[in-house]
Protein backbone atom coordinates (compact mmCIF):
# COMPACT_ATOMS: atom_id res chain seq x y z
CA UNK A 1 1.64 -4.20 -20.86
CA UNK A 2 0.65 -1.36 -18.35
CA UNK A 3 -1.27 -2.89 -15.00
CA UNK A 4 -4.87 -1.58 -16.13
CA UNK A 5 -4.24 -3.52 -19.80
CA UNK A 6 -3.21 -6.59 -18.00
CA UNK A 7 -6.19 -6.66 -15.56
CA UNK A 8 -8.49 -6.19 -18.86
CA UNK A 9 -7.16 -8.54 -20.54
CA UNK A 10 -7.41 -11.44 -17.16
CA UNK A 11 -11.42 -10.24 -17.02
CA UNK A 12 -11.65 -11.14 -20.81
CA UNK A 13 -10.16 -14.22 -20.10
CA UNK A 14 -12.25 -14.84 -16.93
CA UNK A 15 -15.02 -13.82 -19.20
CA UNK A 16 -14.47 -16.11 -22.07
CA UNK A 17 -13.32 -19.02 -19.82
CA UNK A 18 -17.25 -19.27 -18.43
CA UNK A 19 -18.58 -18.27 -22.01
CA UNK A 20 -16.87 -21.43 -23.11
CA UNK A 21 -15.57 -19.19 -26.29
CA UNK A 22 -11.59 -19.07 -25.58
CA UNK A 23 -10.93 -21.52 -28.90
CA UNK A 24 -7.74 -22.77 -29.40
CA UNK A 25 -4.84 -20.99 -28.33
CA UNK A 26 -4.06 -19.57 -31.54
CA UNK A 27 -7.66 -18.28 -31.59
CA UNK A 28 -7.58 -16.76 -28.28
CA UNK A 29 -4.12 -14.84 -29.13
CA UNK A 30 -5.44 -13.79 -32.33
CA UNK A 31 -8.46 -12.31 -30.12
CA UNK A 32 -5.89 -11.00 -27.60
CA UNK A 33 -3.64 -9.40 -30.68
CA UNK A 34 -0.68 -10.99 -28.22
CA UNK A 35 1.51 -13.92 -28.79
CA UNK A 36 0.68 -18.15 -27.53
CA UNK A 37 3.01 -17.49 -25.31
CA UNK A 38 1.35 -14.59 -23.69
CA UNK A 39 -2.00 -16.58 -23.75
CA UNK A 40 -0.20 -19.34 -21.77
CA UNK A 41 1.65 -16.20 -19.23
CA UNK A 42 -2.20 -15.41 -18.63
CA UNK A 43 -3.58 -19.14 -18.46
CA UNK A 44 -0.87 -19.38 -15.68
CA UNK A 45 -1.79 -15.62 -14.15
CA UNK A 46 -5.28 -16.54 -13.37
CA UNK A 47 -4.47 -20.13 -12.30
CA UNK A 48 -2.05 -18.47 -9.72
CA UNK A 49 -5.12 -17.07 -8.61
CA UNK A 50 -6.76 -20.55 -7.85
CA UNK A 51 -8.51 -21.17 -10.70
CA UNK A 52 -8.28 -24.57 -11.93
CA UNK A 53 -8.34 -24.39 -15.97
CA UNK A 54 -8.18 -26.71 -18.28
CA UNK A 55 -8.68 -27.07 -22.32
CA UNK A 56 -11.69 -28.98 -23.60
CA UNK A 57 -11.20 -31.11 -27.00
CA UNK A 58 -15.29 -31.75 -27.08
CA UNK A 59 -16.00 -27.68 -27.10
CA UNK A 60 -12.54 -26.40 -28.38
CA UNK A 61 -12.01 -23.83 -25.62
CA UNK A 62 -10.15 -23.10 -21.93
CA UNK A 63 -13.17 -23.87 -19.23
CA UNK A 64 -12.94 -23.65 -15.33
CA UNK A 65 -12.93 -27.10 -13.64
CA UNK A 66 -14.41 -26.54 -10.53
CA UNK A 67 -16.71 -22.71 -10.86
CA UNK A 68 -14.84 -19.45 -10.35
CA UNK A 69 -15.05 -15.91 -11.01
CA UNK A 70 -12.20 -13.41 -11.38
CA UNK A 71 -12.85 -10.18 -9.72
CA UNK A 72 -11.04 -7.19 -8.99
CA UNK A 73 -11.57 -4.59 -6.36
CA UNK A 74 -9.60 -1.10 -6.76
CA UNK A 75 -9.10 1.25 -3.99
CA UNK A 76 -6.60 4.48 -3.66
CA UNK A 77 -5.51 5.74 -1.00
CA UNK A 78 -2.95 9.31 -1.50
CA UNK A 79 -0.16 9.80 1.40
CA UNK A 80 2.09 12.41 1.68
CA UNK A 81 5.99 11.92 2.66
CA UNK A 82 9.15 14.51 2.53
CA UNK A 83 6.81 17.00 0.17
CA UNK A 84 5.92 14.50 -2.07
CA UNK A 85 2.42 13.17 -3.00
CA UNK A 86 2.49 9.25 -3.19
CA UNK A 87 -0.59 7.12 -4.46
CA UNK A 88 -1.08 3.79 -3.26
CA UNK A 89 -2.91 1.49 -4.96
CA UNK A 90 -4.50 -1.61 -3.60
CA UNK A 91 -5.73 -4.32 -5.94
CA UNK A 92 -7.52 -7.19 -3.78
CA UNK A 93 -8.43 -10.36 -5.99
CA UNK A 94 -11.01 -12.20 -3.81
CA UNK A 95 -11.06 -15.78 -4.63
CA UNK A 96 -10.56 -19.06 -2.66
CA UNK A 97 -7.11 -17.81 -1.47
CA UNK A 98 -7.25 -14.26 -1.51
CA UNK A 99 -3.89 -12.50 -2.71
CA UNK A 100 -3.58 -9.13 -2.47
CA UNK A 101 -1.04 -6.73 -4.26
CA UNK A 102 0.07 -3.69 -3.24
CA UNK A 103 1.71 -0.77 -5.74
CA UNK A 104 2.44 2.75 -5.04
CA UNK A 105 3.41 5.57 -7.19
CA UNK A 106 4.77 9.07 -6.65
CA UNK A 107 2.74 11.87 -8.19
CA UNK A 108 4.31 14.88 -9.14
């Protein structure tokens, strides 16, 4: 899974975390088209990110236990080193503990 699939894919989840419509974890991979075990790799993703899930019995779905909101911010900026173009990409994902991952890529 490329970065701009895997972000998609943890905003759906953000999304149907506070829609209350994740369903079981079957349900949700079947949404996903990826495996439980994926669902669970993402469950832990966004928790890394301080949200604090858990699944509810009484509505059959993944809900946030305390209110939060995935967000990403995308910014580029292009350097150039030894003739070569390189594009850095900064992904900041502003939350209670604000991580912040840097990736760069050479453009021929």
């Amino acid at each position: 899974m490329n970065l701009i699939e895997r972000i998609s894919k943890l905003e759906r989840l953000d999304q149907l975390i506070r829609m209350r419509a994740t369903g079981s974890p079957k349900e949700l991979a079947d949404k996903f088209k990826i495996s439980e075990r994926q669902v669970y790799r993402l469950l832990d993703e966004i928790k890394n990110y301080g949200a604090e899930v858990h699944y509810c019995q009484r509505t059959q779905s993944y809900v946030y236990e305390v209110e939060f909101r995935f967000s990403i911010l995308l910014g580029s900026t292009e350097k150039y080193k030894g003739g070569k173009k390189y594009l850095n990409i900064n992904i900041s994902l502003p939350n209670f503990g604000s991580k912040r991952k840097y990736l760069g890529a050479v453009i021929s």
